[in-house]
N, C-alpha and C. Protein backbone atom coordinates (compact mmCIF):
# COMPACT_ATOMS: atom_id res chain seq x y z
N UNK A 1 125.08 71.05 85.82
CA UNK A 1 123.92 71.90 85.54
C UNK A 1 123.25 71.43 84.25
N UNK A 2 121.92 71.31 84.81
CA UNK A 2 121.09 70.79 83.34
C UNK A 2 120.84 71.79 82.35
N UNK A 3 120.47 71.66 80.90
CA UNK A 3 120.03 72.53 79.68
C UNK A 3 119.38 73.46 80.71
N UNK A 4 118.15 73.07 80.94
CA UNK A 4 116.98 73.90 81.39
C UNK A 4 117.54 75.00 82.56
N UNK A 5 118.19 74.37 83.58
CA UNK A 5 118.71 75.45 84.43
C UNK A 5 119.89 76.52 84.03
N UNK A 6 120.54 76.35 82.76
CA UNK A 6 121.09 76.67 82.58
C UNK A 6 120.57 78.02 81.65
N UNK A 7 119.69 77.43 80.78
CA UNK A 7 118.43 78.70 80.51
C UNK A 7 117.77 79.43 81.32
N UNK A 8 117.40 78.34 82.64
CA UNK A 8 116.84 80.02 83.81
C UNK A 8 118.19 80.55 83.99
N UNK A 9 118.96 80.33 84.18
CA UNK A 9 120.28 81.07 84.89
C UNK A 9 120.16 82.50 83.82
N UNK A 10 120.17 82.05 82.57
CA UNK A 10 120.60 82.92 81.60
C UNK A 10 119.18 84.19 81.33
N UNK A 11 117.70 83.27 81.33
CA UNK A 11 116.87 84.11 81.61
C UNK A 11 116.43 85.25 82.95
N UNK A 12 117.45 84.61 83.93
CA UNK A 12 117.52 85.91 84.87
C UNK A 12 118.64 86.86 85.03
N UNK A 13 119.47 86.46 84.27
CA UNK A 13 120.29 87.12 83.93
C UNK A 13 120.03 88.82 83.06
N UNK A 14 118.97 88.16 82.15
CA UNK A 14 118.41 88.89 81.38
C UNK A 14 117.78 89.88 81.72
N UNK A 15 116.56 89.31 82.87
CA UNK A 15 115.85 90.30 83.24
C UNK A 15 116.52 91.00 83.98
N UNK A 16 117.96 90.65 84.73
CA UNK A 16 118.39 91.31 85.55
C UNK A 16 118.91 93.29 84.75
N UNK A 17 119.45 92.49 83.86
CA UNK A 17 119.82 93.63 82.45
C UNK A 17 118.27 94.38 82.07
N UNK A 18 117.59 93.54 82.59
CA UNK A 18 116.37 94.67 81.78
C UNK A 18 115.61 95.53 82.94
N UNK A 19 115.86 95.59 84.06
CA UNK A 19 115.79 96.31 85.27
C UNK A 19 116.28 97.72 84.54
N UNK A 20 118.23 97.59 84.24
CA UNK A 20 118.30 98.84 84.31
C UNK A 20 117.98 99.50 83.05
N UNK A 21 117.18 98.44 82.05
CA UNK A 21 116.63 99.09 80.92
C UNK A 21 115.12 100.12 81.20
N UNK A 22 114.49 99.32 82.03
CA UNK A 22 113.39 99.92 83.06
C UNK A 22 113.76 100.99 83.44
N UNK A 23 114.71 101.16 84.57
CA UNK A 23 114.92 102.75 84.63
C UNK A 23 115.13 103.65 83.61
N UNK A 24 115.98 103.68 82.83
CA UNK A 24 115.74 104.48 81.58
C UNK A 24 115.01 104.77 81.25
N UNK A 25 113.77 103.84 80.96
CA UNK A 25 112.13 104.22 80.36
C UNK A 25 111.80 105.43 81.60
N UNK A 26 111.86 104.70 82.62
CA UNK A 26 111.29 106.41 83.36
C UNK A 26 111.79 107.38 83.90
N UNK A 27 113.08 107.81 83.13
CA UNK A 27 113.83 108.48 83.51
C UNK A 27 113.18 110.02 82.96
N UNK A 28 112.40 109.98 81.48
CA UNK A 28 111.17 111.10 80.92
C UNK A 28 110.22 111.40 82.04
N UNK A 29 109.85 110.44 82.97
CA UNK A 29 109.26 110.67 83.98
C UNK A 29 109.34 111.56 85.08
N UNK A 30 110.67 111.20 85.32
CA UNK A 30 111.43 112.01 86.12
C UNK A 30 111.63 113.12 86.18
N UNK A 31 112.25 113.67 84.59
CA UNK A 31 112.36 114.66 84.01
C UNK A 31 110.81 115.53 83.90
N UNK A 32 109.75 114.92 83.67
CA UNK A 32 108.73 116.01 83.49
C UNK A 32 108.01 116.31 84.92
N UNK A 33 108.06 115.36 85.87
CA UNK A 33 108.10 115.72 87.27
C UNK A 33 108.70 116.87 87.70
N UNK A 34 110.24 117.09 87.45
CA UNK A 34 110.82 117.77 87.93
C UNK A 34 110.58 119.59 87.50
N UNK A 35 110.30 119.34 86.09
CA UNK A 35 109.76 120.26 85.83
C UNK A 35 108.25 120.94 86.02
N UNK A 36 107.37 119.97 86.04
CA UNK A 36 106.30 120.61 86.78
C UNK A 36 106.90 121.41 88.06
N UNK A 37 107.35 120.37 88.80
CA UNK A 37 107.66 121.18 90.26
C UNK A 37 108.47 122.59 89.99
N UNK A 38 109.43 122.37 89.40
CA UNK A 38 110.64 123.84 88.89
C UNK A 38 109.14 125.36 88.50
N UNK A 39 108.43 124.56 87.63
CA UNK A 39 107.48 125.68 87.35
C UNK A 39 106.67 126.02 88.03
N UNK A 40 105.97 125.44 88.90
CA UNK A 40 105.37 125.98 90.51
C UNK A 40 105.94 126.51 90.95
N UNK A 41 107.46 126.67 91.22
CA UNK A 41 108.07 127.35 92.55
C UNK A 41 108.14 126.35 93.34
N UNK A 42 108.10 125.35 93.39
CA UNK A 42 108.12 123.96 94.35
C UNK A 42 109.59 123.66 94.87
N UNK A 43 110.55 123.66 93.62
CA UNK A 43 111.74 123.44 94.11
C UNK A 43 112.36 124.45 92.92
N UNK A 44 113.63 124.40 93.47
CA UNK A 44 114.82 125.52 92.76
C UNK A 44 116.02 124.76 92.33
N UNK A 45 115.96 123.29 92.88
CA UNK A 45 117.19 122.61 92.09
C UNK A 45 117.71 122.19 90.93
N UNK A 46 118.68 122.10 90.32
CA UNK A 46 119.16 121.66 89.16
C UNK A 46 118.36 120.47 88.91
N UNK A 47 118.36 119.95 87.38
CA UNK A 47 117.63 118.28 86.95
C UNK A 47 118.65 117.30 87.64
N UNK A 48 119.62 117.78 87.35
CA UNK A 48 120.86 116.51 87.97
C UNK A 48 120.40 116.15 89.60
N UNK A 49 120.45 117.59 90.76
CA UNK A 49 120.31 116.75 91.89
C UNK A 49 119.20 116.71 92.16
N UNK A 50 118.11 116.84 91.71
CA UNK A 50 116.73 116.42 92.02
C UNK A 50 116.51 114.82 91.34
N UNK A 51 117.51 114.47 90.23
CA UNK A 51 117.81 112.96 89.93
C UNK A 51 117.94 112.12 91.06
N UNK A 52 119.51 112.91 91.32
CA UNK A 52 120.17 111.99 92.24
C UNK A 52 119.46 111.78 93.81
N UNK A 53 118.60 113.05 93.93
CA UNK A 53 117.99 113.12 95.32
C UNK A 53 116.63 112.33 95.63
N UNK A 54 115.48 111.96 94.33
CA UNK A 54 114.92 111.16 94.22
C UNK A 54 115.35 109.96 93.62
N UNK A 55 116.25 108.97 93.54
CA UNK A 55 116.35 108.24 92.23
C UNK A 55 115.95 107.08 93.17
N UNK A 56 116.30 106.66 94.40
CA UNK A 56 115.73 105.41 95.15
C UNK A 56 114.25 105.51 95.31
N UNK A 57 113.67 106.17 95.51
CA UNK A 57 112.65 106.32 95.59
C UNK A 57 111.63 106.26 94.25
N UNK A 58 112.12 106.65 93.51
CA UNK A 58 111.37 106.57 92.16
C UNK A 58 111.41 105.18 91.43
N UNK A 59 112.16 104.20 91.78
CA UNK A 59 112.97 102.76 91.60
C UNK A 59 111.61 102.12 92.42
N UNK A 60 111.72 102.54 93.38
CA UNK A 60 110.45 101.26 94.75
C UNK A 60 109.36 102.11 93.72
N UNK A 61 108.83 102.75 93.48
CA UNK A 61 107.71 103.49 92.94
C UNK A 61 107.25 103.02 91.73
N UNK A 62 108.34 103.01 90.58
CA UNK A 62 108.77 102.31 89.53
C UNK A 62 108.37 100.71 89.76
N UNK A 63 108.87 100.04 90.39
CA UNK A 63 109.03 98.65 90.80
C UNK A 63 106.91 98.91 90.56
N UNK A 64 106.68 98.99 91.67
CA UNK A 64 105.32 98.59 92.40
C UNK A 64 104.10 98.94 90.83
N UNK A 65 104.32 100.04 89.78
CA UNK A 65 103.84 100.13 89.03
C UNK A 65 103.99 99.29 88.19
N UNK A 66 104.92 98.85 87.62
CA UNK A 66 105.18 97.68 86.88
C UNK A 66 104.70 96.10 87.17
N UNK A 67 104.80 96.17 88.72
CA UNK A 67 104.79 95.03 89.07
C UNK A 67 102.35 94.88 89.12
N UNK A 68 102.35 95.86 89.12
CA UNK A 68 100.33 95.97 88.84
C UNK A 68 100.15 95.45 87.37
N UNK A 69 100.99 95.01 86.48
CA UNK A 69 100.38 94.80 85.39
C UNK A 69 101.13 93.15 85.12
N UNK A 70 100.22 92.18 84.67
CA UNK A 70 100.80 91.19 84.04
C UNK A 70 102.11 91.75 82.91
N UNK A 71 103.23 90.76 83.03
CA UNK A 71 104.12 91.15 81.60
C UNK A 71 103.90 90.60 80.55
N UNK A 72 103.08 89.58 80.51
CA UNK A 72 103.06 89.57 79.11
C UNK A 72 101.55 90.32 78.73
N UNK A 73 100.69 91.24 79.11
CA UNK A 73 99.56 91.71 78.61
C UNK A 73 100.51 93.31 78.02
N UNK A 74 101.41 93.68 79.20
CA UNK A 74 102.68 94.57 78.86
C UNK A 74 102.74 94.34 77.62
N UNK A 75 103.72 93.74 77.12
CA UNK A 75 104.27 93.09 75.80
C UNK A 75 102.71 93.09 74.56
N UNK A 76 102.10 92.24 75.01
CA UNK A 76 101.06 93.11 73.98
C UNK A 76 100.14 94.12 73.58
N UNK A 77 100.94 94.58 74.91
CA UNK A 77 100.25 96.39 74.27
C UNK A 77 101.48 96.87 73.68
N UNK A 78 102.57 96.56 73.65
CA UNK A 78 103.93 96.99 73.01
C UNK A 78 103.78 96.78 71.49
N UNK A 79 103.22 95.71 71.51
CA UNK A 79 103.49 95.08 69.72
C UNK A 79 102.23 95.53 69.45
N UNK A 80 101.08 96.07 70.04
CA UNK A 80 99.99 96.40 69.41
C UNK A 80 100.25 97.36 69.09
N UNK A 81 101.35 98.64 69.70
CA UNK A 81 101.81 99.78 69.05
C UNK A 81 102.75 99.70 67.48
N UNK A 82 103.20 98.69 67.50
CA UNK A 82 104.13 98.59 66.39
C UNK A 82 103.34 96.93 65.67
N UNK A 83 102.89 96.78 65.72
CA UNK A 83 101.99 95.82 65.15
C UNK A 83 102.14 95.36 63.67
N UNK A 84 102.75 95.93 63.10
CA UNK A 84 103.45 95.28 61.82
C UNK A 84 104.88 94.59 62.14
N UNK A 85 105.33 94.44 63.71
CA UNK A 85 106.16 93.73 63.36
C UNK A 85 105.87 92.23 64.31
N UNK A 86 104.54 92.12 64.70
CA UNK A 86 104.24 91.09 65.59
C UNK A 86 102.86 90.46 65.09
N UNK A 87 102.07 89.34 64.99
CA UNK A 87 100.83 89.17 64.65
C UNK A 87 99.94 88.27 65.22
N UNK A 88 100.75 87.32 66.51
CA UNK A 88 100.74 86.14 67.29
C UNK A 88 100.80 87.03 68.33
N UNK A 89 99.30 87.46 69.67
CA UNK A 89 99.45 87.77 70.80
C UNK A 89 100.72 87.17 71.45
N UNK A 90 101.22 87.52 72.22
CA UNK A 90 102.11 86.86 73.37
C UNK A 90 101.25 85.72 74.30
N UNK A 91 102.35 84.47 74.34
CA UNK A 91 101.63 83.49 74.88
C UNK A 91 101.24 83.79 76.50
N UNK A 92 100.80 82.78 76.89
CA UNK A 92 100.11 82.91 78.11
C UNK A 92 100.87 82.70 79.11
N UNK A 93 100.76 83.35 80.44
CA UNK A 93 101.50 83.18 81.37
C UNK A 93 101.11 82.63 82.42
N UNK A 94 101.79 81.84 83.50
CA UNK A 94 101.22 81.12 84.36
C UNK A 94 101.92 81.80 85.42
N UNK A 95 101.28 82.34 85.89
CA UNK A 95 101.36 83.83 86.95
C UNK A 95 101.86 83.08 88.05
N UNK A 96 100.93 81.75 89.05
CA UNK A 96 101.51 81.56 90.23
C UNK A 96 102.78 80.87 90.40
N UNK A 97 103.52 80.49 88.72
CA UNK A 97 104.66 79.94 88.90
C UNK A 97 105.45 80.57 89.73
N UNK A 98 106.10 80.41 90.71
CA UNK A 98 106.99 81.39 91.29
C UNK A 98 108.64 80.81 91.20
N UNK A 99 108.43 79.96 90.47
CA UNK A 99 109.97 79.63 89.44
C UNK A 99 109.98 80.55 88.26
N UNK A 100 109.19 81.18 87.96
CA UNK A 100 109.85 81.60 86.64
C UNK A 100 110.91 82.94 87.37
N UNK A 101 111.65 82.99 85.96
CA UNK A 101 113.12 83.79 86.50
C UNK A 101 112.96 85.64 86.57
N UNK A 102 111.67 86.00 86.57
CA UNK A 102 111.75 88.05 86.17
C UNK A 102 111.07 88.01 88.06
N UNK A 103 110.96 86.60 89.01
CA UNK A 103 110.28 86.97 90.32
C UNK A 103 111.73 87.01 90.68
N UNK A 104 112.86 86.28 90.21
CA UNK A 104 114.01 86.09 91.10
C UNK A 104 115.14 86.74 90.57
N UNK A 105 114.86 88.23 89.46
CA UNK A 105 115.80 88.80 89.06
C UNK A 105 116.47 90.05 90.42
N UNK A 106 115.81 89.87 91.26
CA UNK A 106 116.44 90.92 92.21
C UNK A 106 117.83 90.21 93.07
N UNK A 107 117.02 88.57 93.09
CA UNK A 107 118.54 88.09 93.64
C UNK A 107 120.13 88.54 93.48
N UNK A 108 120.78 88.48 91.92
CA UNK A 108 122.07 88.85 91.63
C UNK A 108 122.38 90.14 92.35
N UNK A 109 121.17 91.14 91.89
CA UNK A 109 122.02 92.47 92.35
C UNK A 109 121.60 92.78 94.12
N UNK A 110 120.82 91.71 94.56
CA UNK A 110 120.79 91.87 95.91
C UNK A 110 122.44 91.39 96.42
N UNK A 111 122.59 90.55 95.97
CA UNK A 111 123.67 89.37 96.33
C UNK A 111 125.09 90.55 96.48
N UNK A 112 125.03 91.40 95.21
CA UNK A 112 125.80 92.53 95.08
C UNK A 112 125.72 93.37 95.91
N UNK A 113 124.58 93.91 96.47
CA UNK A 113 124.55 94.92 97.47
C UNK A 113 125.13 94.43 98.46
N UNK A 114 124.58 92.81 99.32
CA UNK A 114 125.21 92.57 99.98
C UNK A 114 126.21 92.71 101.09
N UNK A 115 127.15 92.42 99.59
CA UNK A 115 128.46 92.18 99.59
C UNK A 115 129.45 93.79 99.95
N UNK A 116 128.83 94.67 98.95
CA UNK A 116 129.53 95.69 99.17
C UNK A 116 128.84 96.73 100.65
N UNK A 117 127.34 96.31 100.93
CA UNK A 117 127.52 96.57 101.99
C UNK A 117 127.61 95.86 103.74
N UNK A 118 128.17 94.91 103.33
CA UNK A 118 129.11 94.35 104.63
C UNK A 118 130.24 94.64 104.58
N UNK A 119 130.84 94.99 103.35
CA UNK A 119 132.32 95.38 103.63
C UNK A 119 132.52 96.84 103.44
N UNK A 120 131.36 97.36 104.06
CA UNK A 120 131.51 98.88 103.64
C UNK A 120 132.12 99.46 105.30
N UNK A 121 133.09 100.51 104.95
CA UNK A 121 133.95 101.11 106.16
C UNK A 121 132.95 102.42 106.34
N UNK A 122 132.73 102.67 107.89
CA UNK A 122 132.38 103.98 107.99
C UNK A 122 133.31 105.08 107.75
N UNK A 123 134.39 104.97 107.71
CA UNK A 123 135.46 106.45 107.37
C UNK A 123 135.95 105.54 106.42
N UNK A 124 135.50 106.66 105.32
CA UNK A 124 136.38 106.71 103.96
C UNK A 124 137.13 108.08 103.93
N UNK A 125 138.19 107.60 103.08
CA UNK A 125 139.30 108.86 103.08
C UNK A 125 138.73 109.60 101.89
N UNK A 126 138.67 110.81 101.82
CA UNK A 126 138.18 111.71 101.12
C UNK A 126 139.26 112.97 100.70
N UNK A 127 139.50 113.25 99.51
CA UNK A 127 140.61 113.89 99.14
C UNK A 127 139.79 115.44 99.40
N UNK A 128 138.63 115.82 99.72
CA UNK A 128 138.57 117.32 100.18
C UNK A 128 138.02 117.14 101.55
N UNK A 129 137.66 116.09 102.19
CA UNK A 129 136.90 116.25 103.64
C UNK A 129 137.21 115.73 104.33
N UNK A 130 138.58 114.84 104.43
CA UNK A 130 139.58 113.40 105.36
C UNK A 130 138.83 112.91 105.57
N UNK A 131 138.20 112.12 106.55
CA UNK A 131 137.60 111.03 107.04
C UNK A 131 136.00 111.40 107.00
N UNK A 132 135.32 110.75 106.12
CA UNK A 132 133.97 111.03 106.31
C UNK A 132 133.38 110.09 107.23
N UNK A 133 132.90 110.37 108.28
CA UNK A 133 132.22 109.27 108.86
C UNK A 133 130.52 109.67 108.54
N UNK A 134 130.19 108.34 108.41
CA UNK A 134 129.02 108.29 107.91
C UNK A 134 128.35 106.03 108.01
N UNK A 135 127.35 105.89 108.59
CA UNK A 135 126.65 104.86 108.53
C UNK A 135 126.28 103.98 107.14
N UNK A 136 126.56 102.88 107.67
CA UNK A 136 125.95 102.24 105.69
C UNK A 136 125.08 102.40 105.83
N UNK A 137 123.80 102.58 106.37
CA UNK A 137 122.36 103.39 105.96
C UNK A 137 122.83 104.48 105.69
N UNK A 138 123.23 104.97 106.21
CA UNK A 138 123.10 106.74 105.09
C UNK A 138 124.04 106.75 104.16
N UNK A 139 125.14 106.12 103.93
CA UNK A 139 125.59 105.65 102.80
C UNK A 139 124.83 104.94 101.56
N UNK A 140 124.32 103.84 101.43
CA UNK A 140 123.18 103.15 100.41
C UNK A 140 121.89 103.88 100.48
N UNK A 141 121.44 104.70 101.36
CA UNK A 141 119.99 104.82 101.08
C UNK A 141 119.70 106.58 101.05
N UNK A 142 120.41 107.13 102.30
CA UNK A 142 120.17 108.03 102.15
C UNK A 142 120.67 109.28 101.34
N UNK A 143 120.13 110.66 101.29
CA UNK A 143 121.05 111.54 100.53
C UNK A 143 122.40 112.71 101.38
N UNK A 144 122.72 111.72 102.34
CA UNK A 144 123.71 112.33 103.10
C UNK A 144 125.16 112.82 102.17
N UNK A 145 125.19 111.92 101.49
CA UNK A 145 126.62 111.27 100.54
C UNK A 145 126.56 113.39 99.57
N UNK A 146 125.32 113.62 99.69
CA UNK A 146 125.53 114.75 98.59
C UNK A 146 126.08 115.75 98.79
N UNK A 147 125.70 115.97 100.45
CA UNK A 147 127.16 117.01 100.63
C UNK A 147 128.75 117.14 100.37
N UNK A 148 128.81 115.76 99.92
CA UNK A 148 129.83 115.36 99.76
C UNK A 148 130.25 115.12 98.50
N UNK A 149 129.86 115.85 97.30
CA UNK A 149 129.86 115.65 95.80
C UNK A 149 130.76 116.27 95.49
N UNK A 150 131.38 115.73 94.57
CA UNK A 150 132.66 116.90 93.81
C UNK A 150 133.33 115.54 92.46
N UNK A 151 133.01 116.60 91.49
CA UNK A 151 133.12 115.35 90.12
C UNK A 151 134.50 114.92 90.71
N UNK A 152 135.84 115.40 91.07
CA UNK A 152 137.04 115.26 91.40
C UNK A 152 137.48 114.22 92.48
N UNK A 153 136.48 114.14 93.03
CA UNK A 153 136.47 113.49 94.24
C UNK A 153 136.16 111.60 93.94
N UNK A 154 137.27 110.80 94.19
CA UNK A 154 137.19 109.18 94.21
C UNK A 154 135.61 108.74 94.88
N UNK A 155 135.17 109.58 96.10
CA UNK A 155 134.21 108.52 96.91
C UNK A 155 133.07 109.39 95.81
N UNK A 156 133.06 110.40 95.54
CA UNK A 156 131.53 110.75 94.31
C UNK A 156 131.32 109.28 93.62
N UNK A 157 132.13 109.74 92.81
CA UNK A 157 131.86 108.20 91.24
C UNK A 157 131.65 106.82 92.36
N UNK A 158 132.73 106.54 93.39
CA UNK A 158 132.10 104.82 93.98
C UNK A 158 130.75 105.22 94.52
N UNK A 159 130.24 106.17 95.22
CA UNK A 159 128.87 106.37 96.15
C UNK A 159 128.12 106.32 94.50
N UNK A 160 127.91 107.19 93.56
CA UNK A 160 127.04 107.16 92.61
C UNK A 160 127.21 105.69 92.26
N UNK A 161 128.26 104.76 91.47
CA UNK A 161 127.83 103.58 91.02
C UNK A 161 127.11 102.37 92.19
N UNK A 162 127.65 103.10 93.38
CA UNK A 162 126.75 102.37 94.08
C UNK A 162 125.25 102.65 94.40
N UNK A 163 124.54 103.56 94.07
CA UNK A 163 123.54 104.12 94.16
C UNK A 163 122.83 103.71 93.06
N UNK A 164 123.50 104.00 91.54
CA UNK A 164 122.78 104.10 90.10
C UNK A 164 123.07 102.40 90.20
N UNK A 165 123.78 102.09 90.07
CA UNK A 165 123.90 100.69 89.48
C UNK A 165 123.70 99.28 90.25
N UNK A 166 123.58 99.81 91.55
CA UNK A 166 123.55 98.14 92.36
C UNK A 166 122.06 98.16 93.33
N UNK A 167 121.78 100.06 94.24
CA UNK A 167 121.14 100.13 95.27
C UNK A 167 119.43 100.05 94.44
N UNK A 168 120.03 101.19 93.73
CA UNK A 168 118.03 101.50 92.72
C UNK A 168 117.80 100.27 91.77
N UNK A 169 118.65 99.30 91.07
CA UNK A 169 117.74 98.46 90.52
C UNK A 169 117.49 97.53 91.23
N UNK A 170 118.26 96.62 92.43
CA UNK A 170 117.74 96.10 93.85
C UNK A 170 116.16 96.36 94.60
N UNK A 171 116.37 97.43 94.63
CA UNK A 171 114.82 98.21 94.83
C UNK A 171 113.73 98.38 94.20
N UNK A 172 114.41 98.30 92.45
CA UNK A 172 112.88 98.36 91.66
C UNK A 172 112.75 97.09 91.68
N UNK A 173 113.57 95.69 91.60
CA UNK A 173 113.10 93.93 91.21
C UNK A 173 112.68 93.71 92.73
N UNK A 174 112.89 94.45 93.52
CA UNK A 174 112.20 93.78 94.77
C UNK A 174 110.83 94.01 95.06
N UNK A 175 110.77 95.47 94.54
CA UNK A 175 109.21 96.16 94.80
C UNK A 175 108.55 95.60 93.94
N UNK A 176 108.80 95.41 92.16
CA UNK A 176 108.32 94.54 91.30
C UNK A 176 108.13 93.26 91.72
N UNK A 177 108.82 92.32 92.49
CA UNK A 177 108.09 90.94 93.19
C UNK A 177 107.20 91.10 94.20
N UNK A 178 107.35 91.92 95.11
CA UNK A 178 106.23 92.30 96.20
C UNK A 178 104.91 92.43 95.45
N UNK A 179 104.95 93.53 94.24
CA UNK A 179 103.89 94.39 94.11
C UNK A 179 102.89 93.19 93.69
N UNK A 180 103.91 92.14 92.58
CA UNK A 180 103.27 91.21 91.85
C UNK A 180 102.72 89.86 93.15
N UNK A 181 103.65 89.63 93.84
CA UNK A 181 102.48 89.15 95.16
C UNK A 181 101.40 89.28 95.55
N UNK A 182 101.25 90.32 96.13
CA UNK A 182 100.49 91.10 96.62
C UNK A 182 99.12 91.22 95.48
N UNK A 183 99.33 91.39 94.19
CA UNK A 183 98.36 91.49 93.30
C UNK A 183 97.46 90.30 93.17
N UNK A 184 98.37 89.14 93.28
CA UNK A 184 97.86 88.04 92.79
C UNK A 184 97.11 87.31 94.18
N UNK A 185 97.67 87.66 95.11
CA UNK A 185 96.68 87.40 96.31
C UNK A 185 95.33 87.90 96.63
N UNK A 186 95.47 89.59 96.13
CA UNK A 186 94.42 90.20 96.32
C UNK A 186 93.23 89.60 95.29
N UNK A 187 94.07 89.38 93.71
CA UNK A 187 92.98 88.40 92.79
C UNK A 187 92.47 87.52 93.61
N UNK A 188 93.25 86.34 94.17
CA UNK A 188 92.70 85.24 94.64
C UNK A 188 91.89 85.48 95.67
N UNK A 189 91.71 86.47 96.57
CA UNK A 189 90.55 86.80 97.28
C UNK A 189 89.44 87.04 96.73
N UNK A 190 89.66 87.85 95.81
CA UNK A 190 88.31 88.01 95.02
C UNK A 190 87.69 87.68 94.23
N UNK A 191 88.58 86.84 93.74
CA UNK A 191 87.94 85.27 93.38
C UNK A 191 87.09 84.35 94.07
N UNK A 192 88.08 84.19 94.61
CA UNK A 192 87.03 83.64 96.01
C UNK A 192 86.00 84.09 96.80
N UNK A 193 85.89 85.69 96.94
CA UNK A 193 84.51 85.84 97.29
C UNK A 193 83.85 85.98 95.98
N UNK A 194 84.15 86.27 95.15
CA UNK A 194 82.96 86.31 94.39
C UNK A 194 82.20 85.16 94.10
N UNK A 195 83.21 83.68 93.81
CA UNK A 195 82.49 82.43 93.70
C UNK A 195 81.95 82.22 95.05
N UNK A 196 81.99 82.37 96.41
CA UNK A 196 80.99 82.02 97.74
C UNK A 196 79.82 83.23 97.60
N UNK A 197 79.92 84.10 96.75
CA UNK A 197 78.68 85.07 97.10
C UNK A 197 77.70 84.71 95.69
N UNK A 198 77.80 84.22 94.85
CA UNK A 198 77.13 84.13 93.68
C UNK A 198 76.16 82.78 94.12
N UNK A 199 74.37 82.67 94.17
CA UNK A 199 73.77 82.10 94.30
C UNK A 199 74.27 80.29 93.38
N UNK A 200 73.89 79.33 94.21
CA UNK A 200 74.28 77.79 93.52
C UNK A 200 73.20 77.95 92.27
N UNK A 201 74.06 77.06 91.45
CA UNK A 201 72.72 76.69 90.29
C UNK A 201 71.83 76.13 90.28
N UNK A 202 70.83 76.38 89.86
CA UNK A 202 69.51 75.21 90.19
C UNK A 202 69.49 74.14 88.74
């Protein structure tokens, strides 16, 4: 392995870590969502399972917003907030690279999902419910697993780390590469019509 690949390795590594720094940022989000709704009369649930009951969904949602904005114009609206500690815009980015490593940070934790779900058993033994049978779709995606909550309980904590830690940031780096596709195509269309509709020069 050369220097250089050995720096993308490490730069997607990074971003992979900064996925679940991403969720955190909109986790206030979440929280003031939930409360709007609580104060309508909309819903009656606790903050915890209205977390756990949206959290995939707010990840693809998450993803696709992030992925509408260049990152490095991101980054300098960051340091323009704190601006005494930055004074050099952020350099320029070359968007259609599709080597750089924040398009291919979903790989690792895809690679992870994978794995744990091909080797996922439909009956798990459950110390209050014996054999849960249940589908790896409604296992990874859906909120079936919640009837089945109990802090005491072994399959709670594996279903949550598989949910918080492998399924939702999978979902936000994937929707974040789509979204950023999709953006840059739609530019290049309209690029392109706009240069065929603008009269030639004389």
């Amino acid at each position: 392995m050369t220097r250089s690949q050995f720096l993308w390795c490490l730069k997607l590594l990074g971003y992979w870590l900064l996925a679940y720094v991403a969720i955190q940022v909109e986790a206030p989000v979440r929280y003031v969502l939930w409360w709007m709704l609580r104060s309508g009369g909309r819903i009656h649930e606790p903050l915890g399972l209205f977390n756990t009951r949206t959290y995939l969904l707010f990840q693809i949602v998450w993803g696709c917003f992030l992925g509408l904005f260049p990152l490095h114009r991101v980054v300098d609206v960051f340091w323009v907030m704190f601006g005494r500690f930055r004074r050099a815009p952020a350099p320029e980015v070359d968007e259609w690279n599709w080597h750089r490593p924040i398009l291919w940070a979903w790989a690792p934790t895809t690679a992870i999902f994978l794995l744990r779900f091909l080797s996922f058993h439909g009956h798990e033994e459950s110390v209050f419910g014996g054999n849960v049978g249940i589908t790896r779709w409604q296992y990874f995606f859906s909120n079936y697993m919640l009837e089945w909550q109990s802090p005491t309980d072994p399959l709670t904590l594996v279903w949550i780390v598989n949910r918080l830690a492998i399924t939702g940031p999978m979902l936000l780096t994937i929707a974040y590469t789509v979204t950023v596709h999709l953006r840059l195509r739609i530019q290049e269309r309209w690029l392109l019509s706009k240069a065929t509709s603008e009269p030639p020069a004389i």
